[in-house]
C-alpha atoms as a PDB file:
ATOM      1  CA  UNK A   1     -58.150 -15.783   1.386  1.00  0.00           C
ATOM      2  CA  UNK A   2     -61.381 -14.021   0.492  1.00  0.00           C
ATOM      3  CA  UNK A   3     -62.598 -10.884   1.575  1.00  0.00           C
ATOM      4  CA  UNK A   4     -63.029  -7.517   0.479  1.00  0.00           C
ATOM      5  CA  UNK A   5     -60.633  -5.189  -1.132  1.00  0.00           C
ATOM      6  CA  UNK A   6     -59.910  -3.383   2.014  1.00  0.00           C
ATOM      7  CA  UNK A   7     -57.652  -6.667   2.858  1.00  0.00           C
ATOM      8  CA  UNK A   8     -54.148  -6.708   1.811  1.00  0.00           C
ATOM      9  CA  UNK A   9     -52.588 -10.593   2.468  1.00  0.00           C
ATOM     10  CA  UNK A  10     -49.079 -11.597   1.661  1.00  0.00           C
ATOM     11  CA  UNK A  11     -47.946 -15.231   2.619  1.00  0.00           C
ATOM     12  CA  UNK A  12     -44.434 -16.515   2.950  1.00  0.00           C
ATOM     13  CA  UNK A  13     -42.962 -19.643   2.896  1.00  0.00           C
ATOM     14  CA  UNK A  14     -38.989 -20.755   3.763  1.00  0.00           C
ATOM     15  CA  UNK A  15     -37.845 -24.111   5.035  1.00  0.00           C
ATOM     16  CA  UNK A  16     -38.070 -22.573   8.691  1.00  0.00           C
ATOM     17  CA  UNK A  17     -41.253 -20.529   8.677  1.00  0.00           C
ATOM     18  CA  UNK A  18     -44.599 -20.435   7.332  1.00  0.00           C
ATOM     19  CA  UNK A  19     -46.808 -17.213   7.116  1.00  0.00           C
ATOM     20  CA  UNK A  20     -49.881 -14.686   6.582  1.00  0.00           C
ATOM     21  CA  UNK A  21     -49.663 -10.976   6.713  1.00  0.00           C
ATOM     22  CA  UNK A  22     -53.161  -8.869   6.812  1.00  0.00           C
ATOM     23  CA  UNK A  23     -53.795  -5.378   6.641  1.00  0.00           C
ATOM     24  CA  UNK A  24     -56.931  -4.507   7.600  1.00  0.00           C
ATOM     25  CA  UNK A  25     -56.985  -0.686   5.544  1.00  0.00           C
ATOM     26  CA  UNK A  26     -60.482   0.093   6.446  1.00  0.00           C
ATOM     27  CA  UNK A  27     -62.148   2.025   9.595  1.00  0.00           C
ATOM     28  CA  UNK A  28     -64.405  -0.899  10.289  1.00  0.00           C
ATOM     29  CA  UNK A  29     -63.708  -4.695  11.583  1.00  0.00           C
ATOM     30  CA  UNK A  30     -63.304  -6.960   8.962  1.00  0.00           C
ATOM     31  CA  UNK A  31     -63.811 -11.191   8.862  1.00  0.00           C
ATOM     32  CA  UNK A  32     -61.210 -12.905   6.638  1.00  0.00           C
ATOM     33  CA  UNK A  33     -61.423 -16.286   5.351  1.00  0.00           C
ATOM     34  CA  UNK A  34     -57.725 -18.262   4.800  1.00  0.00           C
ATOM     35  CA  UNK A  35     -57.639 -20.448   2.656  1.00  0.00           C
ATOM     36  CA  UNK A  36     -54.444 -21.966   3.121  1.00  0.00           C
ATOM     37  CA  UNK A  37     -53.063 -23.687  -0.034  1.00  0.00           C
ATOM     38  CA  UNK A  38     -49.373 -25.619   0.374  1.00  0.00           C
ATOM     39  CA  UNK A  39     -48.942 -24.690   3.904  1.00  0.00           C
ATOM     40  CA  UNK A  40     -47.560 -27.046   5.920  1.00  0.00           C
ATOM     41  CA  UNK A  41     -49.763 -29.616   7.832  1.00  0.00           C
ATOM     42  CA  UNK A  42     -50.449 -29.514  11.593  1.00  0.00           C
ATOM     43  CA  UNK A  43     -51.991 -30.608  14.286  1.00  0.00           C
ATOM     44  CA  UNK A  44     -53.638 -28.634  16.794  1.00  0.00           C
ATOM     45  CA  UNK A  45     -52.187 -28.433  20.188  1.00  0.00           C
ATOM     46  CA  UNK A  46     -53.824 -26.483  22.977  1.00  0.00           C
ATOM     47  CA  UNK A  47     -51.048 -27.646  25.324  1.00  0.00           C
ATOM     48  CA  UNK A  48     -48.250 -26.293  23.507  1.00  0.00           C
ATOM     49  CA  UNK A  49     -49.919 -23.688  20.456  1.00  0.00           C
ATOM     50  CA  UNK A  50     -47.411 -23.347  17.444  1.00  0.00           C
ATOM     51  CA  UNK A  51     -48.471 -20.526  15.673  1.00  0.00           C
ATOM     52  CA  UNK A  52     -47.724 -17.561  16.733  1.00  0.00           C
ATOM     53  CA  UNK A  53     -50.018 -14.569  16.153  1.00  0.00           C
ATOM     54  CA  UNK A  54     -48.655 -11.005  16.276  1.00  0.00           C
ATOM     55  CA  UNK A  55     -50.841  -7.968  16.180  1.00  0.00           C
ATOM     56  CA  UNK A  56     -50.557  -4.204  15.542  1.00  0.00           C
ATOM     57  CA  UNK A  57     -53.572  -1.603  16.946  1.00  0.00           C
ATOM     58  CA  UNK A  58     -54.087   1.152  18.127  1.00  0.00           C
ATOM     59  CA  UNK A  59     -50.194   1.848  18.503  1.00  0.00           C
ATOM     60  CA  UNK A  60     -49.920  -1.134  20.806  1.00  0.00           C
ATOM     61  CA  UNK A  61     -48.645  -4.478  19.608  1.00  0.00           C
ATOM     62  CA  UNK A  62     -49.996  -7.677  20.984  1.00  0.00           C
ATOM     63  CA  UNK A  63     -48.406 -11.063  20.631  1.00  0.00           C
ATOM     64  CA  UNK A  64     -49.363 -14.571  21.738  1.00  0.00           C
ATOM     65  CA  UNK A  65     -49.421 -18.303  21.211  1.00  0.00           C
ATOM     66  CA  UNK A  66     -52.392 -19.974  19.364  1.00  0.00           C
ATOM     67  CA  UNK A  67     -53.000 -23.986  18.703  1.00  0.00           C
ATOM     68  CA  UNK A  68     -53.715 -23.310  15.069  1.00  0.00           C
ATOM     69  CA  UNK A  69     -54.209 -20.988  11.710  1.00  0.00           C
ATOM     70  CA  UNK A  70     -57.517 -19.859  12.441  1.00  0.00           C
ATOM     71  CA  UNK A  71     -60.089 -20.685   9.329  1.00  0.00           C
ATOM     72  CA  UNK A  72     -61.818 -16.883   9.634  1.00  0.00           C
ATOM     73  CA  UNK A  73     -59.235 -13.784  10.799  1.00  0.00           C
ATOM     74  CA  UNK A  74     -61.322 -10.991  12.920  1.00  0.00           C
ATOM     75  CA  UNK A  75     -59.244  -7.835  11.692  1.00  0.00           C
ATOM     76  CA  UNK A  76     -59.896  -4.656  14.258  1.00  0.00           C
ATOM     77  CA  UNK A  77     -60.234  -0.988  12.164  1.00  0.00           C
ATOM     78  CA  UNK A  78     -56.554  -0.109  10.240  1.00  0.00           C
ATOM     79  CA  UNK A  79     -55.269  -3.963  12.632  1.00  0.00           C
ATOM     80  CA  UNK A  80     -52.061  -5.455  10.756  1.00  0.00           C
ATOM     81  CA  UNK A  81     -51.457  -9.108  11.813  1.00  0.00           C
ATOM     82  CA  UNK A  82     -49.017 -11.641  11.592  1.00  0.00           C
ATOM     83  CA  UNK A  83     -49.718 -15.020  11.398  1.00  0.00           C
ATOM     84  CA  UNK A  84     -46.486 -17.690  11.546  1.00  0.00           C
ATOM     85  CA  UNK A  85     -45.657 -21.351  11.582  1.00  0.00           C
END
């Protein structure tokens, strides 16, 4: 990841899940760049998406399906999101 230092990032890694946590602790929208080091490989499925992408806002939490990790992360002001595999 690059960024700023209004980005906090913590990634996980277990035999059944890989992930990336952002905090977004700034009142303005933020672009991060992953760089994904030993994370597993995939392939990109539009059909049937296997990460799934879990964000906080605004009080409301929003949760969906993507094909893929996303190479640049568009964090809303104060967003926390959950990337997993």
């Amino acid at each position: 990841m690059n960024g700023n230092g209004d980005v906090e990032c913590l990634a996980f890694r277990n035999p059944e899940k890989f992930g990336v946590l952002l905090i977004n602790k700034s009142g303005r929208e933020t672009d991060v760049k992953l760089d994904l080091l030993n994370a597993p490989a995939t392939t990109p499925d539009p059909i049937l998406p296997s990460v799934e992408s879990i964000a906080l806002r605004e009080g409301e939490v929003k949760r969906g399906m993507i094909p893929e990790f996303p190479p640049v992360v568009t964090l809303q002001p104060y967003e926390v999101r959950l990337l997993m595999l």
